[in-house]
PDB file of N, CA and C in Angstrom:
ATOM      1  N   UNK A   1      60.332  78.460   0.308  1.00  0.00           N
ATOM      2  CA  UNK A   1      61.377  77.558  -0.063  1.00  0.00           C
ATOM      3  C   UNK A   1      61.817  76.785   1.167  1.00  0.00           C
ATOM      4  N   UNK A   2      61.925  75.577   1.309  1.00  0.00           N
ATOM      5  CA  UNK A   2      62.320  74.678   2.390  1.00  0.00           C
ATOM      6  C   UNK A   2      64.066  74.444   2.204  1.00  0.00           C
ATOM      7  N   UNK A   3      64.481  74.358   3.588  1.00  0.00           N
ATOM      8  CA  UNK A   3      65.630  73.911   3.195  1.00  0.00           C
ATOM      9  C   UNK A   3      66.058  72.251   2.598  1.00  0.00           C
ATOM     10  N   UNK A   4      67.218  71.924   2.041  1.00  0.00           N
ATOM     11  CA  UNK A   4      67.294  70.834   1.191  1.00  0.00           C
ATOM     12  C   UNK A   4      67.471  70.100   2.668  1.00  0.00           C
ATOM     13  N   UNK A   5      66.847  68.602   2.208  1.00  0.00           N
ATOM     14  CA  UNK A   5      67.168  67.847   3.109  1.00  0.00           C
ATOM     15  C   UNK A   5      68.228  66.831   3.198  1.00  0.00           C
ATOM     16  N   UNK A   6      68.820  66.893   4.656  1.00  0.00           N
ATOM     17  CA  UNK A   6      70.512  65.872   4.574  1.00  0.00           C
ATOM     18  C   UNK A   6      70.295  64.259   4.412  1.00  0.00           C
ATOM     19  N   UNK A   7      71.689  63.993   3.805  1.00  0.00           N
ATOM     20  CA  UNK A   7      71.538  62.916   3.276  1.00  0.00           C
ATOM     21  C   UNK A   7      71.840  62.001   4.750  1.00  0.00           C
ATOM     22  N   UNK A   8      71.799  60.687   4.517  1.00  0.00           N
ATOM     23  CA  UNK A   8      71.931  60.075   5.555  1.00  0.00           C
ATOM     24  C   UNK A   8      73.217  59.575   5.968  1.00  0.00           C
ATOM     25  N   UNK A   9      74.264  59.823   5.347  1.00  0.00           N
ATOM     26  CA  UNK A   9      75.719  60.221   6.018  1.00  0.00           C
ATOM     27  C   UNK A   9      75.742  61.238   7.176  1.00  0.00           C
ATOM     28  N   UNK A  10      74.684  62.860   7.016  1.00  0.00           N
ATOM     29  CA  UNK A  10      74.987  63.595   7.452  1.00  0.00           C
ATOM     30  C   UNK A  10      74.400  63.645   9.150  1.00  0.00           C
ATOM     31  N   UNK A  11      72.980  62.636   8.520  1.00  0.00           N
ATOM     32  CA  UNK A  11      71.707  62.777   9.609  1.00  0.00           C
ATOM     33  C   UNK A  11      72.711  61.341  10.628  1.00  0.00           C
ATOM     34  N   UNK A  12      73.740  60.678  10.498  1.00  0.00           N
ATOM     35  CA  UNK A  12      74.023  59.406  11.234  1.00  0.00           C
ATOM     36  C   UNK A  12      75.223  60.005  11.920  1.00  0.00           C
ATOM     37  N   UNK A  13      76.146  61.139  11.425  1.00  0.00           N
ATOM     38  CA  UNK A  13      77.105  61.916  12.224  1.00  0.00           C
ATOM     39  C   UNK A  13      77.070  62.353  13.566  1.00  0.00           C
ATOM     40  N   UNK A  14      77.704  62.330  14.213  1.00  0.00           N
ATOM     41  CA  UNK A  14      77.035  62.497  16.034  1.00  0.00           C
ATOM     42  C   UNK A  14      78.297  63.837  16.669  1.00  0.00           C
ATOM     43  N   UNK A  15      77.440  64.844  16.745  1.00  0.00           N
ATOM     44  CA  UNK A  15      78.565  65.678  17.504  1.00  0.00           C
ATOM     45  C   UNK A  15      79.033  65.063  18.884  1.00  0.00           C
ATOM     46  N   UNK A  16      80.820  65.184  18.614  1.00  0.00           N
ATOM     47  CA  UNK A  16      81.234  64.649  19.528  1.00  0.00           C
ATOM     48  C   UNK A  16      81.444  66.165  20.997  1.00  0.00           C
ATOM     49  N   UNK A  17      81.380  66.477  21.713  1.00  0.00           N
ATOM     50  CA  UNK A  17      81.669  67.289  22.943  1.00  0.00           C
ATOM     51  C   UNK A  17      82.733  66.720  23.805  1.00  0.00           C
ATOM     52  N   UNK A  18      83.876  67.430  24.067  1.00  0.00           N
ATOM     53  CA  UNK A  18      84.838  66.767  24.937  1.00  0.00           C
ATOM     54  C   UNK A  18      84.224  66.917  26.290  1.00  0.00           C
ATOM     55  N   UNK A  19      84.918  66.166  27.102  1.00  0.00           N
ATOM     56  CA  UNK A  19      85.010  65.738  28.668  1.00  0.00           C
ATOM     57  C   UNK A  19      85.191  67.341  29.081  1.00  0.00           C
ATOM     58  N   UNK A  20      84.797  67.293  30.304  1.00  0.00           N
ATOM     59  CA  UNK A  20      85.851  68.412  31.329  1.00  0.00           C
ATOM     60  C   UNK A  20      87.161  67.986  31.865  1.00  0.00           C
ATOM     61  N   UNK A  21      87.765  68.780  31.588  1.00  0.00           N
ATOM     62  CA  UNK A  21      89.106  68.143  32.000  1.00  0.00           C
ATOM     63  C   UNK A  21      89.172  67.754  33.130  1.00  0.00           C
ATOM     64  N   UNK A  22      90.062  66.444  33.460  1.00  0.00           N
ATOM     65  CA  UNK A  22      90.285  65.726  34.787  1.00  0.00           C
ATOM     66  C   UNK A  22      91.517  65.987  35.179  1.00  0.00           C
ATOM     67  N   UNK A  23      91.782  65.681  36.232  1.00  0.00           N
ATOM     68  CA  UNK A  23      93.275  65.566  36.856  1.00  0.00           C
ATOM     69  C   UNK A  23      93.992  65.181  36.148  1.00  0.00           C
ATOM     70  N   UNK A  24      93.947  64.251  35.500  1.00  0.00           N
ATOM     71  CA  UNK A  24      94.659  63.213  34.659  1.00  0.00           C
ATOM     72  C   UNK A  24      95.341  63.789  33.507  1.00  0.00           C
ATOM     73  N   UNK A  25      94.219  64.932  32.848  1.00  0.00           N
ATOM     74  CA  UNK A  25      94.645  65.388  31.674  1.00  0.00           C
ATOM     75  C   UNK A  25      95.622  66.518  31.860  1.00  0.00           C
ATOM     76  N   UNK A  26      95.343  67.140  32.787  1.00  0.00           N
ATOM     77  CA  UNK A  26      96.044  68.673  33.425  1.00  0.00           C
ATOM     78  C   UNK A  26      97.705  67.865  33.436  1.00  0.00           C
ATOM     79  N   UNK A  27      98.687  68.812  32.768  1.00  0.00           N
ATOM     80  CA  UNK A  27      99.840  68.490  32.809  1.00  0.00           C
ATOM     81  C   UNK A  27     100.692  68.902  34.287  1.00  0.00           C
ATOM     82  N   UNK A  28     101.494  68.017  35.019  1.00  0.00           N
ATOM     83  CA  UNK A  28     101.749  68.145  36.043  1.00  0.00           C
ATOM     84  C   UNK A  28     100.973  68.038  37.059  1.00  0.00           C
ATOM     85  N   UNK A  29      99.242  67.322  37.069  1.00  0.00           N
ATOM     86  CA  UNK A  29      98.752  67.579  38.022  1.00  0.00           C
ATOM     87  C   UNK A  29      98.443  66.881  39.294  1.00  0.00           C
ATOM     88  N   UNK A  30      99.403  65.772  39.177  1.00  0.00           N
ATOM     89  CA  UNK A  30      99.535  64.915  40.479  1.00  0.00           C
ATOM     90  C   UNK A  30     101.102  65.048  40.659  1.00  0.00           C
ATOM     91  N   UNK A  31     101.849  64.940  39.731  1.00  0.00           N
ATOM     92  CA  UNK A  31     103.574  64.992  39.665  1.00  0.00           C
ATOM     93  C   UNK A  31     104.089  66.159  40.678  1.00  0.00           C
ATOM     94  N   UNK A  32     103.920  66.258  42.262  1.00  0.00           N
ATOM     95  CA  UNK A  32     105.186  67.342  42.929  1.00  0.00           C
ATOM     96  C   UNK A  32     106.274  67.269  41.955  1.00  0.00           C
ATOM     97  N   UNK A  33     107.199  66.600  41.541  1.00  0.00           N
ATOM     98  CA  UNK A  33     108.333  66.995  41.207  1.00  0.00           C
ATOM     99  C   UNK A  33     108.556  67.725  40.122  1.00  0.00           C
ATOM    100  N   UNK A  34     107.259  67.293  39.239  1.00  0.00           N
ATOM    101  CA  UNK A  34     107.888  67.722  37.898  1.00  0.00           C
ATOM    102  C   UNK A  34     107.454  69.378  37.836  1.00  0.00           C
ATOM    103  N   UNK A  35     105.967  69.547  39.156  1.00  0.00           N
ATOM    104  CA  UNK A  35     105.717  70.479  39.028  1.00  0.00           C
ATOM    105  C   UNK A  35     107.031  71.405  39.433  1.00  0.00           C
ATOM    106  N   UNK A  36     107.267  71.127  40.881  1.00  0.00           N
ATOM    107  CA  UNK A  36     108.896  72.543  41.224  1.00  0.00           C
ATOM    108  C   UNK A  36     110.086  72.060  40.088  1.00  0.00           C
ATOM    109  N   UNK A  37     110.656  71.196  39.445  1.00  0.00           N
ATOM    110  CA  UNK A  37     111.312  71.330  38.619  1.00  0.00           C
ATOM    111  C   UNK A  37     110.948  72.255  37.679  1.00  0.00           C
ATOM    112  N   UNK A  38     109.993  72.164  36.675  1.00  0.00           N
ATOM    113  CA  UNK A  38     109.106  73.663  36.040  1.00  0.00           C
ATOM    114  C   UNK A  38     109.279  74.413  36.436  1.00  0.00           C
ATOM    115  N   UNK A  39     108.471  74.510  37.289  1.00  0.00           N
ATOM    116  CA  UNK A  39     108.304  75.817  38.367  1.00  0.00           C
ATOM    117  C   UNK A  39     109.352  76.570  38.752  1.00  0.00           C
ATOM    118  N   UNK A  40     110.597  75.999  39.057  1.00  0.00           N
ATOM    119  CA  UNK A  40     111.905  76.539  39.708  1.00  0.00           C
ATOM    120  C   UNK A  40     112.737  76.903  38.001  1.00  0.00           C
ATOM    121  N   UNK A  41     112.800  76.001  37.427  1.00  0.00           N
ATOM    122  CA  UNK A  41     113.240  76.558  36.087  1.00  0.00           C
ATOM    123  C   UNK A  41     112.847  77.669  35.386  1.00  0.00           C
ATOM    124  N   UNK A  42     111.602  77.865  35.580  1.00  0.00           N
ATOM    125  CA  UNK A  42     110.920  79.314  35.094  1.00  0.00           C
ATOM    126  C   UNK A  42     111.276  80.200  35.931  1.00  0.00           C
ATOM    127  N   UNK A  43     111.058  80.111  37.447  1.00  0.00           N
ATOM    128  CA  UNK A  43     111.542  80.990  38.342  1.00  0.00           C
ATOM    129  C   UNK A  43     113.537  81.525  37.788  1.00  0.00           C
ATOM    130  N   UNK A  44     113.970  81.086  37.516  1.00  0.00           N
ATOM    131  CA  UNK A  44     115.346  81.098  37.737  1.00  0.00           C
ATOM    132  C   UNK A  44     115.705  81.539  36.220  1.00  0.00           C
ATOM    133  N   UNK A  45     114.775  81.053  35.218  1.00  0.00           N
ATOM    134  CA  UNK A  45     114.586  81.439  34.016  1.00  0.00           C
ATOM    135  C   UNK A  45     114.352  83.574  33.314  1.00  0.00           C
ATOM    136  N   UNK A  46     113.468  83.419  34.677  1.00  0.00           N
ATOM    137  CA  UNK A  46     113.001  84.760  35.157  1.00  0.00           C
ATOM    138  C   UNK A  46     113.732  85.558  35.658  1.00  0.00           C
ATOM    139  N   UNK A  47     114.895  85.109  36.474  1.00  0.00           N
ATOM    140  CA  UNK A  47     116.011  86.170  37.383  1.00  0.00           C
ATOM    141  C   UNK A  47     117.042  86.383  36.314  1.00  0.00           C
ATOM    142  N   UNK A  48     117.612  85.046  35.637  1.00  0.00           N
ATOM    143  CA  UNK A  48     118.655  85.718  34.229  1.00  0.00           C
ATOM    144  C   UNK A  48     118.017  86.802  33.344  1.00  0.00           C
ATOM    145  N   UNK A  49     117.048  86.715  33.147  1.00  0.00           N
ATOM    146  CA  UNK A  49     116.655  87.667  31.887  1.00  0.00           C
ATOM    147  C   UNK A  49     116.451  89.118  33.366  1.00  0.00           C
ATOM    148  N   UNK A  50     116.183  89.215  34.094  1.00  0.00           N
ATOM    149  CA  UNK A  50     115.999  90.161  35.122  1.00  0.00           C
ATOM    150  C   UNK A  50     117.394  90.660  34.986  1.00  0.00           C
ATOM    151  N   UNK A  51     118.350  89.716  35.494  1.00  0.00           N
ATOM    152  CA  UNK A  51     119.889  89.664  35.563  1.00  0.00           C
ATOM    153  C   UNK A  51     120.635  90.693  34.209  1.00  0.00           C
ATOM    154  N   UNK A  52     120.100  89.953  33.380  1.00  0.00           N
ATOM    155  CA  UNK A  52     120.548  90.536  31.862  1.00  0.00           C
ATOM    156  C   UNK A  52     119.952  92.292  31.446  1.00  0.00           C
ATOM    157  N   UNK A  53     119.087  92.738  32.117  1.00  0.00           N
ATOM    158  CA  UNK A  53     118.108  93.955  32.081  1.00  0.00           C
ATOM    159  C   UNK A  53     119.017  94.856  32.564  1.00  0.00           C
ATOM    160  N   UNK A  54     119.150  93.931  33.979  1.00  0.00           N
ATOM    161  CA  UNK A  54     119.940  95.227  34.592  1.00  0.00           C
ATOM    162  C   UNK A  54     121.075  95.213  34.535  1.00  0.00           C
ATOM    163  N   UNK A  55     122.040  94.346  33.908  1.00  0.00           N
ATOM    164  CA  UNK A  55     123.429  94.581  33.882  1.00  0.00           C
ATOM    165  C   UNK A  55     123.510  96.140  32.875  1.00  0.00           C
ATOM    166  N   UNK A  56     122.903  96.034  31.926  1.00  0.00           N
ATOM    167  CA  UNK A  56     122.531  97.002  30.538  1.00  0.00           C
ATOM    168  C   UNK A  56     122.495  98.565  31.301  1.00  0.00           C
ATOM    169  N   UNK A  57     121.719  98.008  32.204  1.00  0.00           N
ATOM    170  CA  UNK A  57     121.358  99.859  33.378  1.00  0.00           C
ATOM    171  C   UNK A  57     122.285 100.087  33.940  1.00  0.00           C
ATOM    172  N   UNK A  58     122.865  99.211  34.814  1.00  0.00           N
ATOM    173  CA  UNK A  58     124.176  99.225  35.766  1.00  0.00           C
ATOM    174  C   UNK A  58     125.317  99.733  35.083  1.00  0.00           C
ATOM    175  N   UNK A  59     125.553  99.112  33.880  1.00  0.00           N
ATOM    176  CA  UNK A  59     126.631  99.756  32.881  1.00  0.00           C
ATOM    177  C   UNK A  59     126.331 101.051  32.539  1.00  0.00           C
ATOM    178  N   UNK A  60     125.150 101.766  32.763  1.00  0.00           N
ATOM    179  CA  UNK A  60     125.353 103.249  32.281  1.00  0.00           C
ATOM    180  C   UNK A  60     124.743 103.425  31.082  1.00  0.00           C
ATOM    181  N   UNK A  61     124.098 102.433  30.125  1.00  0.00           N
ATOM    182  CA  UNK A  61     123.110 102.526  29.625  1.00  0.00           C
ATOM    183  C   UNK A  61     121.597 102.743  29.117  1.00  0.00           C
ATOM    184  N   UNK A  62     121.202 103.389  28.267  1.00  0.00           N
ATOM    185  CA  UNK A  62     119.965 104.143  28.780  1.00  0.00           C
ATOM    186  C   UNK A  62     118.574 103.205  28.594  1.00  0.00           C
ATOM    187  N   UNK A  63     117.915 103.667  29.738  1.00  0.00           N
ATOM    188  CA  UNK A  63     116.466 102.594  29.908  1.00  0.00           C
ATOM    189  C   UNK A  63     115.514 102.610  28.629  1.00  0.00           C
ATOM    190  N   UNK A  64     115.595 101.742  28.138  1.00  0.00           N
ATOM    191  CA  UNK A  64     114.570 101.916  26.417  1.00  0.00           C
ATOM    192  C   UNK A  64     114.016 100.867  26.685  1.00  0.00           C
ATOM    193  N   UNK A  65     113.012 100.608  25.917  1.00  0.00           N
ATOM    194  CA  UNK A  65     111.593 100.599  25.684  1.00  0.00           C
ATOM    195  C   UNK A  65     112.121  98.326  25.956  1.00  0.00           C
ATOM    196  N   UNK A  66     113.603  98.332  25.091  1.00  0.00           N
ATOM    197  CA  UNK A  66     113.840  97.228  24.885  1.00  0.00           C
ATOM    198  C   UNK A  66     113.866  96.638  26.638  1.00  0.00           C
ATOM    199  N   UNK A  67     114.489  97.426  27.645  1.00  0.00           N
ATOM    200  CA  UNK A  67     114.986  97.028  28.833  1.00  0.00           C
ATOM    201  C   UNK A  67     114.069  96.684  29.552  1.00  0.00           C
ATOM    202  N   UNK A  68     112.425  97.758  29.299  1.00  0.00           N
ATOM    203  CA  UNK A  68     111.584  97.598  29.789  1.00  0.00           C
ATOM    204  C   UNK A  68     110.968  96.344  29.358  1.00  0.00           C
ATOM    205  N   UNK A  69     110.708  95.766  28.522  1.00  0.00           N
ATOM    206  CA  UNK A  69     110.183  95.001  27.922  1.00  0.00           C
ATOM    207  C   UNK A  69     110.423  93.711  28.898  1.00  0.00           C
ATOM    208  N   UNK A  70     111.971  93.640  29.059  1.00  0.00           N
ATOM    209  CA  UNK A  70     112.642  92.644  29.152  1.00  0.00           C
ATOM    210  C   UNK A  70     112.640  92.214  30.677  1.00  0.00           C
ATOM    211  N   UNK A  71     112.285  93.466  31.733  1.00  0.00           N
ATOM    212  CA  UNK A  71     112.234  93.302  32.820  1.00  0.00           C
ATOM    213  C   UNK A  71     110.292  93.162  33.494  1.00  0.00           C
ATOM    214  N   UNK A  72     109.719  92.974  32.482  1.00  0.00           N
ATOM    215  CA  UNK A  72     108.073  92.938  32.271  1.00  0.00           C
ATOM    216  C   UNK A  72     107.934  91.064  31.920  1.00  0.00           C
ATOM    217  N   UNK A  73     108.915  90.878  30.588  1.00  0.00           N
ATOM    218  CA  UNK A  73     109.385  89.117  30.517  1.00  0.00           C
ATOM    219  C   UNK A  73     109.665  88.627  31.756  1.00  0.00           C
ATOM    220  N   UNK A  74     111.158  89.188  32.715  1.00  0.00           N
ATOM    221  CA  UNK A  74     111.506  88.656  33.497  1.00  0.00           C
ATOM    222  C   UNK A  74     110.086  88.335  34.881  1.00  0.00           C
ATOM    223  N   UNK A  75     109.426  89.151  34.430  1.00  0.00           N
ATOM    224  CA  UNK A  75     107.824  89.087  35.768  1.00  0.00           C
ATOM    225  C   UNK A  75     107.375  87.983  35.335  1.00  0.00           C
ATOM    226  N   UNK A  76     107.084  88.166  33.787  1.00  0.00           N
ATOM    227  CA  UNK A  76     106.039  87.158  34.036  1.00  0.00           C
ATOM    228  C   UNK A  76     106.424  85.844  33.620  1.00  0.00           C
ATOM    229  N   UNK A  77     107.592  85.833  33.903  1.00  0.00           N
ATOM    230  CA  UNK A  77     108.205  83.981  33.832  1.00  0.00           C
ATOM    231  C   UNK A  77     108.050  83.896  34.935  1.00  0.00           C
ATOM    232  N   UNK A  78     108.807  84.759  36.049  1.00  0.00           N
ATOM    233  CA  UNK A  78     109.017  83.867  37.466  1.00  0.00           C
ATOM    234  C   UNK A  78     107.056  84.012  37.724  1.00  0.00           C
ATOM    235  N   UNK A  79     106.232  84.951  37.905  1.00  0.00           N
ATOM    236  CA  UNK A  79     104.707  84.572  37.817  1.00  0.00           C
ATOM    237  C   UNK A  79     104.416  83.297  37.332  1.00  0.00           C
ATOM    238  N   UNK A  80     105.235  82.750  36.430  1.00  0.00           N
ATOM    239  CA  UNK A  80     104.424  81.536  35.368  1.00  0.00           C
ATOM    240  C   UNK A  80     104.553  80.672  36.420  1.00  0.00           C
ATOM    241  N   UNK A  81     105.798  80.462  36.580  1.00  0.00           N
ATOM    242  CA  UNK A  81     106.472  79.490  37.780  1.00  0.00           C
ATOM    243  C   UNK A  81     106.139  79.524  39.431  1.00  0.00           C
ATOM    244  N   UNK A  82     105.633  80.252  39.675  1.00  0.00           N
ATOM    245  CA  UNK A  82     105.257  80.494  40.921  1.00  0.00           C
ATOM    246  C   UNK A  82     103.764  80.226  41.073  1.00  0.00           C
ATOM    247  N   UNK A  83     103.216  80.556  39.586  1.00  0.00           N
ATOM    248  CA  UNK A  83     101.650  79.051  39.181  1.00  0.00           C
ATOM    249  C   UNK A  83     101.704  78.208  39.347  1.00  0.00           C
ATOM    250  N   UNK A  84     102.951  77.572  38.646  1.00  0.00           N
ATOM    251  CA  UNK A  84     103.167  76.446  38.010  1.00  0.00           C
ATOM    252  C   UNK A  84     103.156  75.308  39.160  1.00  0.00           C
ATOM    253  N   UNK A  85     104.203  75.988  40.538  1.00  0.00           N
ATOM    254  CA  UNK A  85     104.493  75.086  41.688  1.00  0.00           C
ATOM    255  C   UNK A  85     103.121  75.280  42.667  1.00  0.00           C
ATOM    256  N   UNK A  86     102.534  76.268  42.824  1.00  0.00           N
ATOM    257  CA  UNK A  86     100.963  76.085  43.553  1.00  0.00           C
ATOM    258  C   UNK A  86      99.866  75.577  42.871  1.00  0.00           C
ATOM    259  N   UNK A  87      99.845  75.525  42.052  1.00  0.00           N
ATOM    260  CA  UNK A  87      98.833  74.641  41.165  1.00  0.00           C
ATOM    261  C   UNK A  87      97.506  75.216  41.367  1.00  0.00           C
ATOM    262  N   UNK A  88      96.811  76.227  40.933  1.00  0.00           N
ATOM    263  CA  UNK A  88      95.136  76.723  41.971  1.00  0.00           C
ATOM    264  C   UNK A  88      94.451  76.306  41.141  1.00  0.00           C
ATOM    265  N   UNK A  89      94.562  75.093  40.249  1.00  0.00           N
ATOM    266  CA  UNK A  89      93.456  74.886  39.615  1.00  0.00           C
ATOM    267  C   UNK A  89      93.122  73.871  39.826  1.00  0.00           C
ATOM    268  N   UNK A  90      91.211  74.177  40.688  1.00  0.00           N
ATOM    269  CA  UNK A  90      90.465  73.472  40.738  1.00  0.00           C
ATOM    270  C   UNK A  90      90.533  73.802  42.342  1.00  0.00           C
ATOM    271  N   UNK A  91      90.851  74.544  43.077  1.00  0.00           N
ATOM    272  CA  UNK A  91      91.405  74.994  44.421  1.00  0.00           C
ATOM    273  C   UNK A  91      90.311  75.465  45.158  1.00  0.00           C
ATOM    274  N   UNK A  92      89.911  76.714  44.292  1.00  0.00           N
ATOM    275  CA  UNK A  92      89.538  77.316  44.589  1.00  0.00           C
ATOM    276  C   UNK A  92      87.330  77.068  44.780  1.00  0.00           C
ATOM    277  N   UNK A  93      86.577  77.543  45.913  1.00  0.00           N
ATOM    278  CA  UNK A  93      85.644  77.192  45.800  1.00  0.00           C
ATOM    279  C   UNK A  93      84.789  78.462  45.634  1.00  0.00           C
ATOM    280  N   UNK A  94      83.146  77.734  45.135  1.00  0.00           N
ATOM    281  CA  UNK A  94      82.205  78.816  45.094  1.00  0.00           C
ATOM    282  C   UNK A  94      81.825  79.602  46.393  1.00  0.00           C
ATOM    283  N   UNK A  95      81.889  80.786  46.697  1.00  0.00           N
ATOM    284  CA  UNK A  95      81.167  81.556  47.936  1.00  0.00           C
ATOM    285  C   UNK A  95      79.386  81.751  47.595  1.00  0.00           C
ATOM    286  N   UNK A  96      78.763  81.798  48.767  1.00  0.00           N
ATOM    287  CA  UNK A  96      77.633  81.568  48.843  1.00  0.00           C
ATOM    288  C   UNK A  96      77.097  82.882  49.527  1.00  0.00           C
TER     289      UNK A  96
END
């Protein structure tokens, strides 16, 4: 049995493949400012919820699963932001 053959709508369709991304497309990736504005907002974004964790402990309240959670959030915002303002993409090279 052969397979059926496509009609010529199907055979004139052209897979499209995107680009590699350029500078251009990468958000923030010429902008210093907008990058540490981000960057510092997440950072600082990161110390309230840090802030908020431990007031909960400091008061004499017991460490649950919720506090932990929340001080694991507070990492990985200020992490996001501390990406966000070094930018390593595209930085980094091949070793030989």
């Amino acid at each position: 049995m052969s397979p059926p053959a496509a009609s010529d709508s199907e055979q004139s369709a052209a897979v499209v493949v995107p680009a590699a991304p350029s500078s251009a497309s990468r958000p923030f990736g010429s902008c210093w400012g907008c990058r540490v504005l981000s960057g510092g907002g997440l950072i600082l974004s990161g110390g309230y919820v840090f802030h908020a964790a431990r007031r909960v402990m400091r008061q004499g309240g017991p460490t649950s699963m919720g506090t932990v959670a929340q001080i694991v959030f507070a990492a990985v915002l200020a992490s996001w932001g501390i990406v966000l303002i070094t930018d390593p993409v595209g930085k980094s090279s091949k070793k030989t």
